[in-house]
N, C-alpha and C. Protein backbone atom coordinates (compact mmCIF):
# COMPACT_ATOMS: atom_id res chain seq x y z
N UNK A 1 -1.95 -72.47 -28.68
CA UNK A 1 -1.44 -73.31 -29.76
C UNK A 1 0.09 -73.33 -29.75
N UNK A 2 0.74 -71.96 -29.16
CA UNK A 2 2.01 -72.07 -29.49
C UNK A 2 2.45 -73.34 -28.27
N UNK A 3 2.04 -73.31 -27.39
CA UNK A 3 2.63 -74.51 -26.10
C UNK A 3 2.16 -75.40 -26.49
N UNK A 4 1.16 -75.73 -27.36
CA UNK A 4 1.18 -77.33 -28.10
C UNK A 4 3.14 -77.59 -29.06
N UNK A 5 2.98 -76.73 -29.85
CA UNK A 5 3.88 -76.67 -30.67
C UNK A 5 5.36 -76.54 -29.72
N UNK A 6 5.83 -76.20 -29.08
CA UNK A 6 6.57 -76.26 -28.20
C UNK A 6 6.71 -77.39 -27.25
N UNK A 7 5.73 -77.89 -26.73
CA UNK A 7 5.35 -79.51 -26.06
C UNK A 7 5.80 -80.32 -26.96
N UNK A 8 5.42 -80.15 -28.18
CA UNK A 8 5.82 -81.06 -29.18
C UNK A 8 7.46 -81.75 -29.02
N UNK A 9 8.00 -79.99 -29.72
CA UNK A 9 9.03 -79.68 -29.87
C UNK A 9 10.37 -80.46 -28.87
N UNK A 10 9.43 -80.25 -27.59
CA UNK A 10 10.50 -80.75 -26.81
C UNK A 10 10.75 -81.91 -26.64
N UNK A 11 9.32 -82.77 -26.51
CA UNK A 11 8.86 -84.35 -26.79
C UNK A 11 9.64 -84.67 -27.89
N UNK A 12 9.54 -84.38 -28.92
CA UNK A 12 10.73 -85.08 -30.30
C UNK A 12 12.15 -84.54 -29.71
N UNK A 13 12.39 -83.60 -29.73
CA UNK A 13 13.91 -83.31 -28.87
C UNK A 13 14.44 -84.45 -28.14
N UNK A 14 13.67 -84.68 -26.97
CA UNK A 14 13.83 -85.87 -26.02
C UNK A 14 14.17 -87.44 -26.60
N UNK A 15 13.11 -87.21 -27.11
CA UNK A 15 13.26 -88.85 -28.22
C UNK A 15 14.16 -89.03 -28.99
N UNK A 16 14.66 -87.81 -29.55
CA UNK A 16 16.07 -88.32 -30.35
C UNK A 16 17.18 -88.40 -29.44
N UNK A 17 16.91 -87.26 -28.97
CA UNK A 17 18.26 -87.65 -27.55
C UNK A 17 18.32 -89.28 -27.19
N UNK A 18 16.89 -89.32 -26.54
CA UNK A 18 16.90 -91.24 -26.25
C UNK A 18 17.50 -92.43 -27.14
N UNK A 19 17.05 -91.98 -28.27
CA UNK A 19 17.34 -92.66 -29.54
C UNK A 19 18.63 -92.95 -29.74
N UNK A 20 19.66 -91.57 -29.87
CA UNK A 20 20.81 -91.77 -29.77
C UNK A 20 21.36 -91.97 -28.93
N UNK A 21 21.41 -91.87 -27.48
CA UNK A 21 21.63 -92.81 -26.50
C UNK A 21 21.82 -93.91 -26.58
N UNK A 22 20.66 -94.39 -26.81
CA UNK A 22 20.10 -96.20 -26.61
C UNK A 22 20.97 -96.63 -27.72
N UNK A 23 21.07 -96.15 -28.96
CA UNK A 23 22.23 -96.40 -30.32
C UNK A 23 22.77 -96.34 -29.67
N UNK A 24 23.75 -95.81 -29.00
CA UNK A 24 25.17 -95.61 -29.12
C UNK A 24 25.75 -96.66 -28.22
N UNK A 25 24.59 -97.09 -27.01
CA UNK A 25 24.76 -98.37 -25.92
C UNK A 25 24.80 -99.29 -26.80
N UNK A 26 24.03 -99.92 -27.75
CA UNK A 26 23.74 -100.90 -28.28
C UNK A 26 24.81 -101.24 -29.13
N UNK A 27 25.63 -99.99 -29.78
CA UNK A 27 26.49 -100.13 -30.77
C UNK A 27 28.15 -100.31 -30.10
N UNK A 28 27.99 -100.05 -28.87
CA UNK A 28 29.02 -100.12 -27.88
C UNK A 28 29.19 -101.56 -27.65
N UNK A 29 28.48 -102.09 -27.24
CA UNK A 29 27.78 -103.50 -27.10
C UNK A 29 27.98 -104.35 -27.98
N UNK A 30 27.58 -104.08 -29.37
CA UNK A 30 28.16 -104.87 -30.53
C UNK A 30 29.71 -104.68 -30.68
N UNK A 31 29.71 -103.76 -30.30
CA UNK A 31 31.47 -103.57 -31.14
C UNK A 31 31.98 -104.43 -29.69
N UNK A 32 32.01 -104.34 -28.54
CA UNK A 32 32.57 -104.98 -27.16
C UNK A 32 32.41 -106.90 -27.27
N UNK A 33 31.00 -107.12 -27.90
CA UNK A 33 31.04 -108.01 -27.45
C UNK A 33 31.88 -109.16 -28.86
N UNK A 34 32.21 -107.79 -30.00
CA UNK A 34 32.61 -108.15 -30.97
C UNK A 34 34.18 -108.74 -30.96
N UNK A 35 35.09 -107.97 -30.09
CA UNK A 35 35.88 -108.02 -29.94
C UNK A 35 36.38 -108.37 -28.91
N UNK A 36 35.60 -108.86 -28.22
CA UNK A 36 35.75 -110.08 -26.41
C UNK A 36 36.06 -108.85 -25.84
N UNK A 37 35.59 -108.32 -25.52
CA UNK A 37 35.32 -107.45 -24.44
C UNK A 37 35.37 -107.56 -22.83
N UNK A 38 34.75 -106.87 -22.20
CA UNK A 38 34.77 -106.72 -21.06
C UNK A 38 33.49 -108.19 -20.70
N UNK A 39 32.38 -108.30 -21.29
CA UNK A 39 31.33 -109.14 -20.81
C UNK A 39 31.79 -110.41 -22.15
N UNK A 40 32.36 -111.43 -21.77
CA UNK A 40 33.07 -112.56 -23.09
C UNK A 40 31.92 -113.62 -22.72
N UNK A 41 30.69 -113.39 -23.76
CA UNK A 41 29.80 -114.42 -23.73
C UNK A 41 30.01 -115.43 -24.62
């Protein structure tokens, strides 16, 4: 049971990591393309 709980553990760990990742690209992105940036669509 405890390596369920630990599997878990690490699985949500991971996902927020991803989470805030993928935020922080996306928010990079808004603010870049906010301000003519590097990619001026």
């Amino acid at each position: 049971m405890d390596t369920l709980y630990l599997l878990l553990g690490i699985v949500g760990f991971l996902a927020v990591l991803a989470a805030f990742f993928f935020g922080g690209f996306v928010l990079l992105d808004f603010i870049f393309s906010r301000t003519g940036g590097p990619q001026d669509r």
